[in-house]
C-alpha atoms as a PDB file:
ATOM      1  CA  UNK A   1      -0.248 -10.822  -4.060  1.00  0.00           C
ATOM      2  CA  UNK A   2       2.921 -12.376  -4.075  1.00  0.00           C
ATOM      3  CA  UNK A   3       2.846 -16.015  -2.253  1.00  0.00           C
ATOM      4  CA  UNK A   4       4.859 -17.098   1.156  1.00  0.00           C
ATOM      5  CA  UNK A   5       7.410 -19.420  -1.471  1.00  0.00           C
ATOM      6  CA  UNK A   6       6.771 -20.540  -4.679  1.00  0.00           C
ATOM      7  CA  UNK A   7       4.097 -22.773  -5.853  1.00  0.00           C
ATOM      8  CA  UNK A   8       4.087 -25.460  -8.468  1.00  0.00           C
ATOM      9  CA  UNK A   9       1.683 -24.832 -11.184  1.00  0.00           C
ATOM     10  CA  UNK A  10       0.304 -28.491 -10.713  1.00  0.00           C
ATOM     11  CA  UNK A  11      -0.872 -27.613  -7.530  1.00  0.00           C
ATOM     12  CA  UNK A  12      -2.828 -24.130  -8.998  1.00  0.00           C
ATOM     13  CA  UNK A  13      -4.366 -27.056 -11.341  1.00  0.00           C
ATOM     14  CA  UNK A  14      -5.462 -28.867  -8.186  1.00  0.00           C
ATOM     15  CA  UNK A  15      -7.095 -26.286  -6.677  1.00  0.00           C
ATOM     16  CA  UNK A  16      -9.061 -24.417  -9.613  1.00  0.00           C
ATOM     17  CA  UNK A  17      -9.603 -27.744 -11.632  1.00  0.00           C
ATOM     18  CA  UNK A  18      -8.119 -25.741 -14.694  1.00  0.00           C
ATOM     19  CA  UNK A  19      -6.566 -28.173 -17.421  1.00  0.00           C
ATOM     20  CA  UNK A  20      -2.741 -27.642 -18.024  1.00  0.00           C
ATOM     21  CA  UNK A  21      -1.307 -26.947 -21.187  1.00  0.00           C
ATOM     22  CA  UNK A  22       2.391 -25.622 -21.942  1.00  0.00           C
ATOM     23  CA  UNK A  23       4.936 -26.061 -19.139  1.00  0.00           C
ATOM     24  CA  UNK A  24       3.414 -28.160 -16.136  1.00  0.00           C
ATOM     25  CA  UNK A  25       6.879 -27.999 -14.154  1.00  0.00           C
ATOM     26  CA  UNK A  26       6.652 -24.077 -13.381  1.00  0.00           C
ATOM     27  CA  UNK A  27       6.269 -22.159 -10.396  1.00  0.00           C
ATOM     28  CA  UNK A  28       4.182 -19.631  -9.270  1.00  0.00           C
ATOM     29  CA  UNK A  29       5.136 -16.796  -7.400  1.00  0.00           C
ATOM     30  CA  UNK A  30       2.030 -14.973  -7.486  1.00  0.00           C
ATOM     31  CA  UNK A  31      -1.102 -14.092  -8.301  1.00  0.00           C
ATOM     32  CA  UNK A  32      -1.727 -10.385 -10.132  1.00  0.00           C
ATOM     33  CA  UNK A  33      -4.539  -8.928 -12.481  1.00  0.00           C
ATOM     34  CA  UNK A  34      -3.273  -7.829 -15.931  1.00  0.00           C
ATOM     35  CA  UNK A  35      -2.256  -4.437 -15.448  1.00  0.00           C
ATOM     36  CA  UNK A  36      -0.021  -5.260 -12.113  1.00  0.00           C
ATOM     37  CA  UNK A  37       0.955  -8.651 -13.687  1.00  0.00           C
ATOM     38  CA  UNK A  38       4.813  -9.511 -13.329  1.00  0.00           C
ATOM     39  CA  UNK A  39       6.925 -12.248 -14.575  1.00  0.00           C
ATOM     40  CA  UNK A  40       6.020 -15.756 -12.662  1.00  0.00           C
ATOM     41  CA  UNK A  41       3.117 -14.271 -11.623  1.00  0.00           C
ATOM     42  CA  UNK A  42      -0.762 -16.178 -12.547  1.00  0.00           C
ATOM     43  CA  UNK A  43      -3.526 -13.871 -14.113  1.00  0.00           C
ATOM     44  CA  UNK A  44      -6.783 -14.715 -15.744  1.00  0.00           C
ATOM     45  CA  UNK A  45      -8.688 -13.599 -18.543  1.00  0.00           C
ATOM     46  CA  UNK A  46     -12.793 -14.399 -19.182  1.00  0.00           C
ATOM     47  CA  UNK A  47     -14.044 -12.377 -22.214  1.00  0.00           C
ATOM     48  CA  UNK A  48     -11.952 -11.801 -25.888  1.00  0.00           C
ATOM     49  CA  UNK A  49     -11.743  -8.769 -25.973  1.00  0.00           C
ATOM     50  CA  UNK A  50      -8.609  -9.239 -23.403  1.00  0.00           C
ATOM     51  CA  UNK A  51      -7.491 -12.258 -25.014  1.00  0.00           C
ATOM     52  CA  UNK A  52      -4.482 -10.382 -26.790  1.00  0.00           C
ATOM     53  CA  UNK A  53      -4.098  -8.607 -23.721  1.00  0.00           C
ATOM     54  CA  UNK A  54      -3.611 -11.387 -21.642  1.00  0.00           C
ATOM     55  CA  UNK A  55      -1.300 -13.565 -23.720  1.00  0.00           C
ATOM     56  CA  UNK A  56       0.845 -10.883 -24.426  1.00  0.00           C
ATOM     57  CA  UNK A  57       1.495  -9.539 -20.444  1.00  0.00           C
ATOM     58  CA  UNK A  58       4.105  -9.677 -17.765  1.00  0.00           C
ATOM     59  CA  UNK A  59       2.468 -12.954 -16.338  1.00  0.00           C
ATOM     60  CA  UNK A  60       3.612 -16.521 -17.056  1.00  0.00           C
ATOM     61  CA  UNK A  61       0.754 -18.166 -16.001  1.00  0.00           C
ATOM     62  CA  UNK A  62      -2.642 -17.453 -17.547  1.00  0.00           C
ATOM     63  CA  UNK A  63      -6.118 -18.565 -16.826  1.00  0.00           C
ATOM     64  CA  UNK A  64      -8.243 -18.413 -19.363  1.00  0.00           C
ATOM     65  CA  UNK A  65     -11.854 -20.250 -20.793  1.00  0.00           C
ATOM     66  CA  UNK A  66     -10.186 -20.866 -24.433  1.00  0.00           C
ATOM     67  CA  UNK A  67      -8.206 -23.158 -25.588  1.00  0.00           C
ATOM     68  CA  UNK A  68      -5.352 -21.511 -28.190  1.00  0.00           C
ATOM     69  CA  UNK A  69      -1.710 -21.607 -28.663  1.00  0.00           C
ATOM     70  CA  UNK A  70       0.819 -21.084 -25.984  1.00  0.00           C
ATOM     71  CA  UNK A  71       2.871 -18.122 -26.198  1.00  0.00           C
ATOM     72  CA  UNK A  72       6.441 -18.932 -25.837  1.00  0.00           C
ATOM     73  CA  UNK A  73       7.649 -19.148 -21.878  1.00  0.00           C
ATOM     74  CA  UNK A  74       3.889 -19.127 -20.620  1.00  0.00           C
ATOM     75  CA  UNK A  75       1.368 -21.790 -19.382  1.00  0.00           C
ATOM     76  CA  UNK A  76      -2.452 -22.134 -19.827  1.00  0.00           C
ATOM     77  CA  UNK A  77      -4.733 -22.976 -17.427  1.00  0.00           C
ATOM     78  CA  UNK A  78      -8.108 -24.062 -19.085  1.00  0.00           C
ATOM     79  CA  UNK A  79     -11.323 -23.189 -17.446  1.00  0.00           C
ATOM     80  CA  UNK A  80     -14.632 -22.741 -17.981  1.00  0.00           C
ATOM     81  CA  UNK A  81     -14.614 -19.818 -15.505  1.00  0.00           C
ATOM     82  CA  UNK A  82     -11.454 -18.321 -15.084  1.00  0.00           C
ATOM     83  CA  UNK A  83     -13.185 -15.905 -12.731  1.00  0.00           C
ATOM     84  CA  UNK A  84     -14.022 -18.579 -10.109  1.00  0.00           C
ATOM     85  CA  UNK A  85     -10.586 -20.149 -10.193  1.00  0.00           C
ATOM     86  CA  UNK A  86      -8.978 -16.717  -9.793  1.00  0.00           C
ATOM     87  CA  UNK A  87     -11.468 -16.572  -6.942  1.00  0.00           C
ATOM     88  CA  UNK A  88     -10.097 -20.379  -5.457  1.00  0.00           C
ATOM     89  CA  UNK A  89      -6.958 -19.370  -5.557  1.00  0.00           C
ATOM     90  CA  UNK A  90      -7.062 -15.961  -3.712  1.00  0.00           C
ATOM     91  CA  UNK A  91      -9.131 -18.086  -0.802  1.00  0.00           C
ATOM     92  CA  UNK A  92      -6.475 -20.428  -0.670  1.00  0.00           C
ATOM     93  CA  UNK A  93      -4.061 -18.731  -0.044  1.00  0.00           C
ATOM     94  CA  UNK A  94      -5.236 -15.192   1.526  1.00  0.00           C
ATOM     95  CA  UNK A  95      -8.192 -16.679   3.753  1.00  0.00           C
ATOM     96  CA  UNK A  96     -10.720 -14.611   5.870  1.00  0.00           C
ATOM     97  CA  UNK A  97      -9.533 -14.470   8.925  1.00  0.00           C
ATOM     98  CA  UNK A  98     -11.501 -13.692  11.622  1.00  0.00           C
ATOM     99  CA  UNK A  99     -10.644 -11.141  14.738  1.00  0.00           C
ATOM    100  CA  UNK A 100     -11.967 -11.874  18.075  1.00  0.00           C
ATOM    101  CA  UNK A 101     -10.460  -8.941  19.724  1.00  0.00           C
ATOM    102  CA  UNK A 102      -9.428  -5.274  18.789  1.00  0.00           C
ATOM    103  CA  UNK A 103      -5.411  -5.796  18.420  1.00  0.00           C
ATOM    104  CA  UNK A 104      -4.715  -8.545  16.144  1.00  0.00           C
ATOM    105  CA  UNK A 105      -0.674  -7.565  15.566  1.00  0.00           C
ATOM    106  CA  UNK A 106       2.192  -6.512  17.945  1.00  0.00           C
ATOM    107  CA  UNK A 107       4.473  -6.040  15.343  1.00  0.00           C
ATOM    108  CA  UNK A 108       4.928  -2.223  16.543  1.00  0.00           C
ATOM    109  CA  UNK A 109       8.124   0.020  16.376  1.00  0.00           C
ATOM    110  CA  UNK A 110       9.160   1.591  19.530  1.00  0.00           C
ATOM    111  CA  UNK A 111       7.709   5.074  20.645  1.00  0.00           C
ATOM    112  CA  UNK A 112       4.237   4.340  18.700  1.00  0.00           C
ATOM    113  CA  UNK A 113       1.376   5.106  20.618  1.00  0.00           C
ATOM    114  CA  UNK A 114      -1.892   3.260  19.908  1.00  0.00           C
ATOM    115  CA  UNK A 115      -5.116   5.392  21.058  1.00  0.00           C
ATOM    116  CA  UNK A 116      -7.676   3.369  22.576  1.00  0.00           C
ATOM    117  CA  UNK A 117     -10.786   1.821  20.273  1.00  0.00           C
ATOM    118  CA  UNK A 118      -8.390   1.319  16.767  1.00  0.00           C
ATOM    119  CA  UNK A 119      -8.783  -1.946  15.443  1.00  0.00           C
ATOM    120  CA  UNK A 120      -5.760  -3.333  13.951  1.00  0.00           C
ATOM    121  CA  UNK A 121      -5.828  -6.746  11.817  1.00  0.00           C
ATOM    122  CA  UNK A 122      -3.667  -9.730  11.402  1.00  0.00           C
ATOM    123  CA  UNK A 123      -0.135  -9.335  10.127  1.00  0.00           C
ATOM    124  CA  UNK A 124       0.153  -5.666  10.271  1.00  0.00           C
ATOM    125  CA  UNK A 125       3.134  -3.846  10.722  1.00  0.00           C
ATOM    126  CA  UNK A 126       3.495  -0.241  12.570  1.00  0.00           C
ATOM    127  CA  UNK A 127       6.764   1.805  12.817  1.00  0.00           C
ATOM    128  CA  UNK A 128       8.659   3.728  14.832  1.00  0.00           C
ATOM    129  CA  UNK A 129       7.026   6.527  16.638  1.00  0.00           C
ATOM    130  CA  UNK A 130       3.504   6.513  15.427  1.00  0.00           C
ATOM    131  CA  UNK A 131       0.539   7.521  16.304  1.00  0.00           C
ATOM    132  CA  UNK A 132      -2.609   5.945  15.353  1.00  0.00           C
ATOM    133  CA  UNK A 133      -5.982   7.798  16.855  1.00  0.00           C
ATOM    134  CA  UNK A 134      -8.955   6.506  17.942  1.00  0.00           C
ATOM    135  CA  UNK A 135     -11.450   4.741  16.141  1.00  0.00           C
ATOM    136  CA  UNK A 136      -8.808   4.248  13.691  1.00  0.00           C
ATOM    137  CA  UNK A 137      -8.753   0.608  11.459  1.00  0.00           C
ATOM    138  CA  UNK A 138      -6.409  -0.804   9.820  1.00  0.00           C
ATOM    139  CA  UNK A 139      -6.857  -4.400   8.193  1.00  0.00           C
ATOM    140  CA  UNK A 140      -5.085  -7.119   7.570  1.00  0.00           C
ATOM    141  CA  UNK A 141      -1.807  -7.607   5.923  1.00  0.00           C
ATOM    142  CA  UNK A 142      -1.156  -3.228   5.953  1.00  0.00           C
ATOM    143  CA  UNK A 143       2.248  -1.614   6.437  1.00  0.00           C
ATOM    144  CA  UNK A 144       2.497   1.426   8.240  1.00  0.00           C
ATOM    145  CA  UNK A 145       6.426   3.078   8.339  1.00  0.00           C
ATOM    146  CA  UNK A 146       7.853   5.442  10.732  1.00  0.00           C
ATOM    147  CA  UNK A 147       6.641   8.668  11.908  1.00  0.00           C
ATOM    148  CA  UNK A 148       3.126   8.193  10.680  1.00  0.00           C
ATOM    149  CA  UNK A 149       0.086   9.884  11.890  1.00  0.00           C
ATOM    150  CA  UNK A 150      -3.360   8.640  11.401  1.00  0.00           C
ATOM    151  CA  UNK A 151      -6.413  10.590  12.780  1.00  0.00           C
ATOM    152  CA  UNK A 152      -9.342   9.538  13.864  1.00  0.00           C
ATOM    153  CA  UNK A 153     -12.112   7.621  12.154  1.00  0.00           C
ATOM    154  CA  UNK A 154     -10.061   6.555   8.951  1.00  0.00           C
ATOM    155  CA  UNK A 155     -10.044   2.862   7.257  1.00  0.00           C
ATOM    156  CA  UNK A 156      -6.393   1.791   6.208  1.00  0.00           C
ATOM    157  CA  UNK A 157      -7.038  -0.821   3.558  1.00  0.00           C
ATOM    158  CA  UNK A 158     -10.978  -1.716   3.009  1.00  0.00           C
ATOM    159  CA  UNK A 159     -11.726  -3.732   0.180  1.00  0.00           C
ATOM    160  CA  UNK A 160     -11.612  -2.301  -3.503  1.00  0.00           C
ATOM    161  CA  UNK A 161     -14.656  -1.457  -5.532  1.00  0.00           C
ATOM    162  CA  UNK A 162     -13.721  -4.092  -8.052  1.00  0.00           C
ATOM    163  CA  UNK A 163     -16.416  -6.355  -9.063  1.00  0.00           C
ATOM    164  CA  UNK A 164     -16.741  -9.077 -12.556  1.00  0.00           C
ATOM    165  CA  UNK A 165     -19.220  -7.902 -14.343  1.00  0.00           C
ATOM    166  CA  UNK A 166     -21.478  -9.944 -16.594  1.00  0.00           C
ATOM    167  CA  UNK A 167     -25.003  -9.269 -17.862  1.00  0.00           C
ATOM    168  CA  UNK A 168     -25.713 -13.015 -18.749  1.00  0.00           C
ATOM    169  CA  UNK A 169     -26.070 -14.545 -15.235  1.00  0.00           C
ATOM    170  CA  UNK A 170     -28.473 -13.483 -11.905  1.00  0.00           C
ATOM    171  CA  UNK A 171     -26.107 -11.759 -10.548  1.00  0.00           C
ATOM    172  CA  UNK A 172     -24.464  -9.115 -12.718  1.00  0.00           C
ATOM    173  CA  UNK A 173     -21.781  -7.748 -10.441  1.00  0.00           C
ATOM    174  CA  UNK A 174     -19.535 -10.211  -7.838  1.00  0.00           C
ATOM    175  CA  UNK A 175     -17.341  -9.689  -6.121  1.00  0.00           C
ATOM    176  CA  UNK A 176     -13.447  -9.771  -6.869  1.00  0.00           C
ATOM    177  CA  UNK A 177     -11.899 -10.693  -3.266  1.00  0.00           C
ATOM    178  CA  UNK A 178      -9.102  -8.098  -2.849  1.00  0.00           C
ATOM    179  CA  UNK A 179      -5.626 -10.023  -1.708  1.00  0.00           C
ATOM    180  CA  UNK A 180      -3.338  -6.833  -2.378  1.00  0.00           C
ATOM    181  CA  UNK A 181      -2.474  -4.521   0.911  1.00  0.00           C
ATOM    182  CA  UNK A 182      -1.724  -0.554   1.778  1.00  0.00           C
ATOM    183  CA  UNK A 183       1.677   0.604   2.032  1.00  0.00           C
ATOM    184  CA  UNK A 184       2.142   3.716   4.097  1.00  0.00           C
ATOM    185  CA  UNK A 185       5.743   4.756   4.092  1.00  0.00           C
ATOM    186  CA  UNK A 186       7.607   7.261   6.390  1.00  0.00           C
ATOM    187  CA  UNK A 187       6.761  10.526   7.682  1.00  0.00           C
ATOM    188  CA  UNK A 188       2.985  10.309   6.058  1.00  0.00           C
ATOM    189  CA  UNK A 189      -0.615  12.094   8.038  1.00  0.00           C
ATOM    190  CA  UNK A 190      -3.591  10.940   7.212  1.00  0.00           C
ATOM    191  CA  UNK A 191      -6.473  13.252   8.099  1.00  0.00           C
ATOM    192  CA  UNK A 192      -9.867  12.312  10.161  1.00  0.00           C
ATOM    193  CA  UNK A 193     -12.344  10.092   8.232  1.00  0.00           C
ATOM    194  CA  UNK A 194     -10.074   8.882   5.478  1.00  0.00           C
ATOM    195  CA  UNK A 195     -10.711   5.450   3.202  1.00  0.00           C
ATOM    196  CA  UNK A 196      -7.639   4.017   1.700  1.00  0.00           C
ATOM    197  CA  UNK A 197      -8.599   0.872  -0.292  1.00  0.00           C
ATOM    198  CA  UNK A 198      -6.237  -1.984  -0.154  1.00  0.00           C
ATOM    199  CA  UNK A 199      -5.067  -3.218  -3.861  1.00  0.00           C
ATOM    200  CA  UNK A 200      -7.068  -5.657  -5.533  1.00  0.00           C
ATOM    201  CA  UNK A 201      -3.550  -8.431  -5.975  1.00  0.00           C
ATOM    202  CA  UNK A 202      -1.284  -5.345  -5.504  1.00  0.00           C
ATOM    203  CA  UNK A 203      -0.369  -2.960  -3.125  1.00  0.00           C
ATOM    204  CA  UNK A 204      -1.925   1.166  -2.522  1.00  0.00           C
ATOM    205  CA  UNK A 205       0.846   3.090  -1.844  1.00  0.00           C
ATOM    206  CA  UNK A 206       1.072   6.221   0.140  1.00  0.00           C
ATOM    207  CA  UNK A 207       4.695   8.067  -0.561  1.00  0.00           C
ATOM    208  CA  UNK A 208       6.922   9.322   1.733  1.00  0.00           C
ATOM    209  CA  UNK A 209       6.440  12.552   3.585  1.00  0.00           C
ATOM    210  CA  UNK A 210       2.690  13.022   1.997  1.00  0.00           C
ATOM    211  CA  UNK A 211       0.043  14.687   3.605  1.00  0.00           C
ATOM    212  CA  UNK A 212      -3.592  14.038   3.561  1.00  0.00           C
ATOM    213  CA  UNK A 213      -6.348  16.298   4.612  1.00  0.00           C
ATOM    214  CA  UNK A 214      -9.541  14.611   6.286  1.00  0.00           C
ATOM    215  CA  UNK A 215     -12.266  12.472   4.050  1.00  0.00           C
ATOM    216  CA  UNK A 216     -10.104  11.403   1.522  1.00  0.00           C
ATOM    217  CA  UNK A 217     -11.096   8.599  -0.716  1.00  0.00           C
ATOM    218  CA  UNK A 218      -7.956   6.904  -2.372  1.00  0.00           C
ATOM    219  CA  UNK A 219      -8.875   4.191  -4.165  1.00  0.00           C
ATOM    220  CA  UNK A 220      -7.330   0.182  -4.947  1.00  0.00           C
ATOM    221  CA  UNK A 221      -3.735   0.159  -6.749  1.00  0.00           C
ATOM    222  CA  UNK A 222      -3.469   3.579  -6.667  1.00  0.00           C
ATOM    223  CA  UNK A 223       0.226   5.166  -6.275  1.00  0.00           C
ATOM    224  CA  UNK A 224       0.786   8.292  -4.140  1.00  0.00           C
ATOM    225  CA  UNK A 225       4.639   9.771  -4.503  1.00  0.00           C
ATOM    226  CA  UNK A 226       6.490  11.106  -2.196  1.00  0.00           C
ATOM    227  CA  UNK A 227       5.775  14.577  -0.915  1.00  0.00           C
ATOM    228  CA  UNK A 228       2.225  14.938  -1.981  1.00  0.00           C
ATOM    229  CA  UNK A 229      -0.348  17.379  -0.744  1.00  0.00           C
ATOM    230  CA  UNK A 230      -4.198  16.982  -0.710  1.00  0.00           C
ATOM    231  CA  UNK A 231      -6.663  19.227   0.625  1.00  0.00           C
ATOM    232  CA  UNK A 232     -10.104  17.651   2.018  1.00  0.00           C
ATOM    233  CA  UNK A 233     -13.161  15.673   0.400  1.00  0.00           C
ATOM    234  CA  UNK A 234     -10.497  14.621  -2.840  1.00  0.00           C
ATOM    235  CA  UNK A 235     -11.039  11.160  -4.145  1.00  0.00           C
ATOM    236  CA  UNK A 236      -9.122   8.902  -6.138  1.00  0.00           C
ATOM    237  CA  UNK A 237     -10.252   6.333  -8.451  1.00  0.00           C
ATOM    238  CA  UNK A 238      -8.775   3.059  -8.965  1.00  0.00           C
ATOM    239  CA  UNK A 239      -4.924   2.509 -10.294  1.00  0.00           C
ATOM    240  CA  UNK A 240      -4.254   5.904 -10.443  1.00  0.00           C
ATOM    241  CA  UNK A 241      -0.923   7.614  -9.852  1.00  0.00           C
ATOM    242  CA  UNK A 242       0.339  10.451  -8.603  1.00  0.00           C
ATOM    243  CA  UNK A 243       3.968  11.749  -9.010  1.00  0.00           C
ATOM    244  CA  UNK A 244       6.381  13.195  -6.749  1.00  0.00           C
ATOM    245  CA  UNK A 245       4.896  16.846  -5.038  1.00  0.00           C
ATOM    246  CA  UNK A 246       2.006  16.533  -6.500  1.00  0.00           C
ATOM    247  CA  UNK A 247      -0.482  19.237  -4.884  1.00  0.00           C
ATOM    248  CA  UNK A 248      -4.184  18.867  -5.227  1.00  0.00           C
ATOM    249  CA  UNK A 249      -6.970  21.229  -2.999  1.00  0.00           C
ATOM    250  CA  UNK A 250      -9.915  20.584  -1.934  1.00  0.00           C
ATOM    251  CA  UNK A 251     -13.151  17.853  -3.472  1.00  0.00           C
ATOM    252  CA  UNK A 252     -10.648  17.301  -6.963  1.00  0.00           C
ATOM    253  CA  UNK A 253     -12.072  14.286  -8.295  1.00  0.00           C
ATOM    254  CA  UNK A 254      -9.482  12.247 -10.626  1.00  0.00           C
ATOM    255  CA  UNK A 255     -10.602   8.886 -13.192  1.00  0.00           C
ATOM    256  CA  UNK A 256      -8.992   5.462 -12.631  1.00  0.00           C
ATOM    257  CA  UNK A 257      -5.930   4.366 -14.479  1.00  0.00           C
ATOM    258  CA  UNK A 258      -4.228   8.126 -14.996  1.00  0.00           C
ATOM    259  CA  UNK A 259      -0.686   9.401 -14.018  1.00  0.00           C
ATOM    260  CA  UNK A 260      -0.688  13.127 -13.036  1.00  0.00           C
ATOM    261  CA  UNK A 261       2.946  14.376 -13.510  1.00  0.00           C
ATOM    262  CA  UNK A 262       5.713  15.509 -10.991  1.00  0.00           C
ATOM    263  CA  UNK A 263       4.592  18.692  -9.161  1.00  0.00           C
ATOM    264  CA  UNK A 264       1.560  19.250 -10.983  1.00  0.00           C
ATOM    265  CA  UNK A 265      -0.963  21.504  -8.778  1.00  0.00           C
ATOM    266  CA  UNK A 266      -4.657  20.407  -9.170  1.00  0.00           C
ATOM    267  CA  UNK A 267      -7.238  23.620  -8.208  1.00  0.00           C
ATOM    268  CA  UNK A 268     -10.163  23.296  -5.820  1.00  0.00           C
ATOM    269  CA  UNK A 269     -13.172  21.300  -7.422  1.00  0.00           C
ATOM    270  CA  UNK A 270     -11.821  19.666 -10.647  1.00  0.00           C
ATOM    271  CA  UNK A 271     -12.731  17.069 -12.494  1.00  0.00           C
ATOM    272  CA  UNK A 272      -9.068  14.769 -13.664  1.00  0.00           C
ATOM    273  CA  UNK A 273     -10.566  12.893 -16.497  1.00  0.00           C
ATOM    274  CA  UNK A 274      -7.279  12.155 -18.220  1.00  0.00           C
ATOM    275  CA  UNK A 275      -3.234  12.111 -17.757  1.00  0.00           C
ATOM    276  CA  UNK A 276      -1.704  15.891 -16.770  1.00  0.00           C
ATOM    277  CA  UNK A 277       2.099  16.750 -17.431  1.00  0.00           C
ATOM    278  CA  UNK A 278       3.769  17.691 -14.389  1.00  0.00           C
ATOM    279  CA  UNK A 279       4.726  21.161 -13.588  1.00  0.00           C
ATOM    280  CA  UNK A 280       1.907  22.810 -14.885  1.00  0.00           C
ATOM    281  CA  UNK A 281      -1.519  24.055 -12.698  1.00  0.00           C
ATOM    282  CA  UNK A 282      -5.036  22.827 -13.764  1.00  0.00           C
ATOM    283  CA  UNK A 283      -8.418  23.813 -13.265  1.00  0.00           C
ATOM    284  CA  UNK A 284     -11.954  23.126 -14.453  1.00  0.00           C
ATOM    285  CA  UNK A 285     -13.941  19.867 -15.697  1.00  0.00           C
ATOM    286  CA  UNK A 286     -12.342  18.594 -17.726  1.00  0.00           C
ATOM    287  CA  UNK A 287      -9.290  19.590 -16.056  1.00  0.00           C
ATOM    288  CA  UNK A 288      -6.923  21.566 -18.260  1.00  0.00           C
ATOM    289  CA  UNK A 289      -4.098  24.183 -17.847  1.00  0.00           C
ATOM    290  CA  UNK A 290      -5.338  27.165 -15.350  1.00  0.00           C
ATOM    291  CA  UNK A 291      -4.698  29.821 -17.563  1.00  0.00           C
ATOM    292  CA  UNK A 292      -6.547  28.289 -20.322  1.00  0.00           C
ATOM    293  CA  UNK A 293      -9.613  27.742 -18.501  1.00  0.00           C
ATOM    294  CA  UNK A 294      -9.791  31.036 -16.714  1.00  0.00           C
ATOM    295  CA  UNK A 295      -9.604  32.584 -20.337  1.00  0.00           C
ATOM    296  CA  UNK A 296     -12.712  30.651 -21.258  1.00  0.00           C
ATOM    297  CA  UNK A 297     -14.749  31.235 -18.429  1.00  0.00           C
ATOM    298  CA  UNK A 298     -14.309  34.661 -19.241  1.00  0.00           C
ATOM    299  CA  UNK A 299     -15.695  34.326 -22.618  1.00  0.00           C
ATOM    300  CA  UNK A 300     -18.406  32.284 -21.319  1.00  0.00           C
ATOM    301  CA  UNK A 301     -19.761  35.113 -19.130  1.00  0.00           C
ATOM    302  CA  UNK A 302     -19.585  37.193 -22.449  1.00  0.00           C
ATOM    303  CA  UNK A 303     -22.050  35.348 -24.611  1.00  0.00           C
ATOM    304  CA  UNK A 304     -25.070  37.162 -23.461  1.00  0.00           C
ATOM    305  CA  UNK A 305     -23.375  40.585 -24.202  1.00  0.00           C
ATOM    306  CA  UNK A 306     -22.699  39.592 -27.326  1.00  0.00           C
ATOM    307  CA  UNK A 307     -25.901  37.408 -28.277  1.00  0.00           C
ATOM    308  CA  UNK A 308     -27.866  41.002 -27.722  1.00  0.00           C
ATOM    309  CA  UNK A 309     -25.201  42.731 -30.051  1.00  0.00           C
ATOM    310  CA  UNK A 310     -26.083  40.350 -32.470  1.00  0.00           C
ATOM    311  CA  UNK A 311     -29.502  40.115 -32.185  1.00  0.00           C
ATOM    312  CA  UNK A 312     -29.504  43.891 -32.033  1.00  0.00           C
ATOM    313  CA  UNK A 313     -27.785  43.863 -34.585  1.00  0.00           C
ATOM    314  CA  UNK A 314     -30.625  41.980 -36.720  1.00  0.00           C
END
């Protein structure tokens, strides 16, 4: 999440009660978990396993619950609970905001149509010549581009499934407030019943020209390129990303934080555990080159033939 104009780092202080160390004079420009982090940007770290990890990223601001040396061109923000100030800061500036009726934006192109019953949130933006079915929602903060068709029933940019987890307190798993958004660019359909998480600090993105079948689950951070096809009941875990023409039938199921390749074609009912070149076709669980696996299930369905010649054999 990138703020309205930049913020000092004093202020950050303020509002987490985190202790400065290195440059107190910066400015923030936002506020991004490790993997999205970018250069002015805050991000926090609780456990030391991501220590390294943490000093050594994009962001120049980092929140953290140990005191150590500051890496050249970063500041420190000291806190017991790094967490909860990363938690202060997102309500500060991203609030809840409430909706007391079901069109909270009129920031529409000309020639979109809005069906009656969608709910649309604050500070969303709609294109030119859309058309956005019933029973459709679409929460806060989204961006929707031209020539975009959304059928019925689907969520544009529901929380992500992101949650700090620690075994040591009542409550194992809480919440991590999700501040990011959905990007939908030109010429995109999304099918009936579709959930499209909105990133955690950063943005889901839906490329240009792709088309999604109905019950698709795509999940926070993940990246969509342009031209992509996807059959029905495929879901998408977490910071994933998927090239250009990227072609994937139906109930494929892929792992967070993978890249599938440019053009890569992803058979019906596959299990993505891992990163696939592009122009190649996979099947199976795990999913590997077509070819490959057909050969093997083959074999497979020869064991019992040849467990009797052996046996027989004996």
């Amino acid at each position: 999440m990138k703020f309205t104009s930049p913020v000092s780092i004093e202020k950050i202080a303020n509002i987490t009660g985190a202790l400065l160390i290195g440059n107190t004079t910066g400015e923030a420009l936002g506020i991004n978990e490790l993997n999205k982090a970018e250069p002015g940007d805050i991000a926090f770290v609780d456990h030391p396993k991501y220590y390294n990890k943490a000093l050594n990223s994009k962001a120049t601001f980092i929140i953290i619950n140990k005191e150590t040396e500051v890496p050249a061109g970063k500041t420190l923000l000291i806190t017991e609970e790094p967490f909860e100030a990363y938690c202060k800061i997102t309500a500060h500036f991203r609030p809840f905001l409430k909706a007391d009726k079901m069109i909270n934006s009129d920031n529409f192109g000309p020639g979109s149509y809005i069906f009656p019953g969608v709910f649309i949130g604050h500070h969303v933006t709609i294109g030119s010549n859309c058309i956005i079915h019933p029973n459709v929602t679409i929460m806060d903060y989204c961006s929707i581009g031209n020539n975009v068709i959304i059928q019925a029933g689907t969520v544009i940019g529901s929380d992500a499934f992101y949650y700090n987890a620690k075994k040591d307190r009542e409550v194992w798993y809480k919440k991590m407030p999700s501040c990011g958004t959905v990007i939908i660019e030109d010429d995109v359909e999304i099918g009936a019943g579709c959930m499209i998480d909105k990133g955690v600090t950063h943005d889901t993105r839906i490329g240009k020209g792709t088309k999604l079948d109905n019950m698709m689950h795509i999940g926070h951070d993940t990246v969509l390129g342009n031209n992509c096809l996807m059959a029905a009941q495929s879901g998408i875990a977490g910071m994933t990303t998927l090239g250009t023409g990227v072609t994937v039938w139906g109930q494929v199921g892929f792992n967070k934080t993978i890249t599938i390749g440019d053009n890569a074609v992803i058979l019906g009912q596959s299990g993505v555990v891992g990163n696939l070149e592009g122009n190649k076709t996979y099947f199976g669980l795990p999913a590997e080159e077509a070819n490959i696996k057909r050969r093997e299930l083959v074999w497979v369905k020869r064991i019992p033939q040849l467990w009797e010649k052996v046996m027989g054999k004996k």
